[in-house]
C-alpha atoms as a PDB file:
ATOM      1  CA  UNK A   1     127.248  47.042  79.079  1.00  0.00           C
ATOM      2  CA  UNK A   2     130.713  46.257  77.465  1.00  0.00           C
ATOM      3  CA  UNK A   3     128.716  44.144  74.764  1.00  0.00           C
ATOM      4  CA  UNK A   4     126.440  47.303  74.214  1.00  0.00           C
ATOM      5  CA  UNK A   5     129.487  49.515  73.322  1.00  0.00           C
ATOM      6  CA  UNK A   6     130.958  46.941  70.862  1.00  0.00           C
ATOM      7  CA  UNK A   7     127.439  47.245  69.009  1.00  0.00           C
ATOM      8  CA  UNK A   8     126.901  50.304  69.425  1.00  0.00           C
ATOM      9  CA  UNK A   9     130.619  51.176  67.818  1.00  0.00           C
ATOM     10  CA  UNK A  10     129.567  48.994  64.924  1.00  0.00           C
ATOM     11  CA  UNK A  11     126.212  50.808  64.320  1.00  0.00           C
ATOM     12  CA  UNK A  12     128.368  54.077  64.594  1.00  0.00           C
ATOM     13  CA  UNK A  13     126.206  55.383  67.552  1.00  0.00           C
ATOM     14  CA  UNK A  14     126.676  55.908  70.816  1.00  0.00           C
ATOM     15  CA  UNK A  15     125.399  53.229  73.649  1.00  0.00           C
ATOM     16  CA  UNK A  16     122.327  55.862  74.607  1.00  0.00           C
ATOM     17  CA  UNK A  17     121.125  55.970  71.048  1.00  0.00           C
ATOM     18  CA  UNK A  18     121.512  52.350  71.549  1.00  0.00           C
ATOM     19  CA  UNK A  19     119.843  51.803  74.186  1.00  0.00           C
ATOM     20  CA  UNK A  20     116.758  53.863  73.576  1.00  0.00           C
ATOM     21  CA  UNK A  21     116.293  52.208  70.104  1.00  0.00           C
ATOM     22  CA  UNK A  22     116.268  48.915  71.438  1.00  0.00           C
ATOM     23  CA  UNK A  23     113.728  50.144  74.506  1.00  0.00           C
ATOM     24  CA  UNK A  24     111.612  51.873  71.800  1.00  0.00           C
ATOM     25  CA  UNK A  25     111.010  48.726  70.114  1.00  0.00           C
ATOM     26  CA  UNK A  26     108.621  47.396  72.888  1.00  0.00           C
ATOM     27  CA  UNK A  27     110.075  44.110  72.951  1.00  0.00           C
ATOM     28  CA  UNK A  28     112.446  44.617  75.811  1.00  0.00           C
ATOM     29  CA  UNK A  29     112.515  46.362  79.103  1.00  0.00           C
ATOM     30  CA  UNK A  30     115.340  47.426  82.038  1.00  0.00           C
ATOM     31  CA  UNK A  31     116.060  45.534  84.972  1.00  0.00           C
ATOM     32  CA  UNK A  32     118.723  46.723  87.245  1.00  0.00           C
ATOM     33  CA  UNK A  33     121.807  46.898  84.695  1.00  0.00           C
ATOM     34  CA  UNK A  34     120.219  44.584  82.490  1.00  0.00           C
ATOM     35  CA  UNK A  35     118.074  45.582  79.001  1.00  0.00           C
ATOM     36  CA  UNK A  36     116.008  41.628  78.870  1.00  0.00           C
ATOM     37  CA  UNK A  37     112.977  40.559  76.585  1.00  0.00           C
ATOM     38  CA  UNK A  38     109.608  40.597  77.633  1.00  0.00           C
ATOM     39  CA  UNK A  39     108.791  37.545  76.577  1.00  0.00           C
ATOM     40  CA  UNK A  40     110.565  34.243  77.245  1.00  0.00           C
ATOM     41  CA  UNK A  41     110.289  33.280  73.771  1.00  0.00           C
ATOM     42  CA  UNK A  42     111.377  35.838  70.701  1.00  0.00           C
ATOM     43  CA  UNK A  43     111.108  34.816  67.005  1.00  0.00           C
ATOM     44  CA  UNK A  44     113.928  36.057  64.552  1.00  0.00           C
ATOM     45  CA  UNK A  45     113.099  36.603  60.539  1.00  0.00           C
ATOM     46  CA  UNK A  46     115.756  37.960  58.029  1.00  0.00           C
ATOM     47  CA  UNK A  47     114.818  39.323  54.651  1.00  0.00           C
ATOM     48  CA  UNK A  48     116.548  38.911  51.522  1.00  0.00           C
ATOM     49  CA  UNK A  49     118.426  41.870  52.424  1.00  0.00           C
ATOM     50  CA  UNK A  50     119.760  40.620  55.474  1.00  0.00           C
ATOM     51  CA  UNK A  51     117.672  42.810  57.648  1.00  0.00           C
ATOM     52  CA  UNK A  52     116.368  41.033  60.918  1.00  0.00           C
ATOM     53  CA  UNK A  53     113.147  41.156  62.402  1.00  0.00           C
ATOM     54  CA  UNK A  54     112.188  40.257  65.863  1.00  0.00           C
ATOM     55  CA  UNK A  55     108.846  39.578  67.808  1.00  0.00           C
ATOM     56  CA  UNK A  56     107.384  37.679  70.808  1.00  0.00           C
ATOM     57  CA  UNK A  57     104.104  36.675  69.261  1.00  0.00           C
ATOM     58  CA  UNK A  58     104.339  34.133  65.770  1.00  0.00           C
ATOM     59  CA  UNK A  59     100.793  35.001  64.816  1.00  0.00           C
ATOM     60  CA  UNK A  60     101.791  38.251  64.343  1.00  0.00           C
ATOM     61  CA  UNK A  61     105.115  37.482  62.351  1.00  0.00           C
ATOM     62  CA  UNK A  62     103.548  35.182  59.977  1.00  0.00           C
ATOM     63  CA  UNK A  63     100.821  38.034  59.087  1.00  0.00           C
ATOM     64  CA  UNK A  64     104.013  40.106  58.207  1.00  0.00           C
ATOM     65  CA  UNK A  65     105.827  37.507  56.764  1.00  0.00           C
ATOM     66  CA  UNK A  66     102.858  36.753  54.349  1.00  0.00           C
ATOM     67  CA  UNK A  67     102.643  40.445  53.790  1.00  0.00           C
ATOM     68  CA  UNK A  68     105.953  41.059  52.855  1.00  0.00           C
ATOM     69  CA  UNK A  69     106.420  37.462  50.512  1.00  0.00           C
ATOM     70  CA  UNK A  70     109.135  36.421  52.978  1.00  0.00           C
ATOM     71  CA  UNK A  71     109.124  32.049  53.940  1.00  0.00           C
ATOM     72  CA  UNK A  72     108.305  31.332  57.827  1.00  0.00           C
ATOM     73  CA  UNK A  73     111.651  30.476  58.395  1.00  0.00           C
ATOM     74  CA  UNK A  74     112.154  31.552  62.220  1.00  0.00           C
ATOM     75  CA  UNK A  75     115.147  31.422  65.036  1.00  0.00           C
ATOM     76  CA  UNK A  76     113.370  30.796  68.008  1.00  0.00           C
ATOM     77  CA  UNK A  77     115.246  32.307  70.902  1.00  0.00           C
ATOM     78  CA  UNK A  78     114.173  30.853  74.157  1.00  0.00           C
ATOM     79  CA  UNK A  79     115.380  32.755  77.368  1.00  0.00           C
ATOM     80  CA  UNK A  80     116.697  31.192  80.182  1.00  0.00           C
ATOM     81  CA  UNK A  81     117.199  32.195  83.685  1.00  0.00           C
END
């Protein structure tokens, strides 16, 4: 959790806030001490205005890329245990 606080201290929130925004996003879930994906596979898109967007499911990102004029150009982060 000692990587959650340095985030959370450069969001300016505290590591609850933190941690309920990132469960609220559906994308992740709790195991034990650990906040992990639900998916094996995530797919990262940032906007012109350097905001990131993540997802498990590619369809569904290049609907909203399309949507929102942004190129297709993904991070793929593959999880491994």
């Amino acid at each position: 959790m000692e990587d959650m606080a340095v985030i959370a201290r450069d969001f300016n929130v505290t590591c609850d806030v933190l941690i309920k925004d990132i469960m609220s996003l559906s994308l992740f879930k709790r195991v034990g001490d650990y906040i992990r994906p639900i998916s094996k596979v995530m797919l990262q898109v940032t906007d012109a205005n350097g905001d990131s967007y993540m997802i498990s499911n590619q369809a569904g990102l290049d609907i909203w890329c399309e949507i929102k004029g942004l190129e297709k150009n993904y991070i793929k982060l593959l999880i491994m245990d």
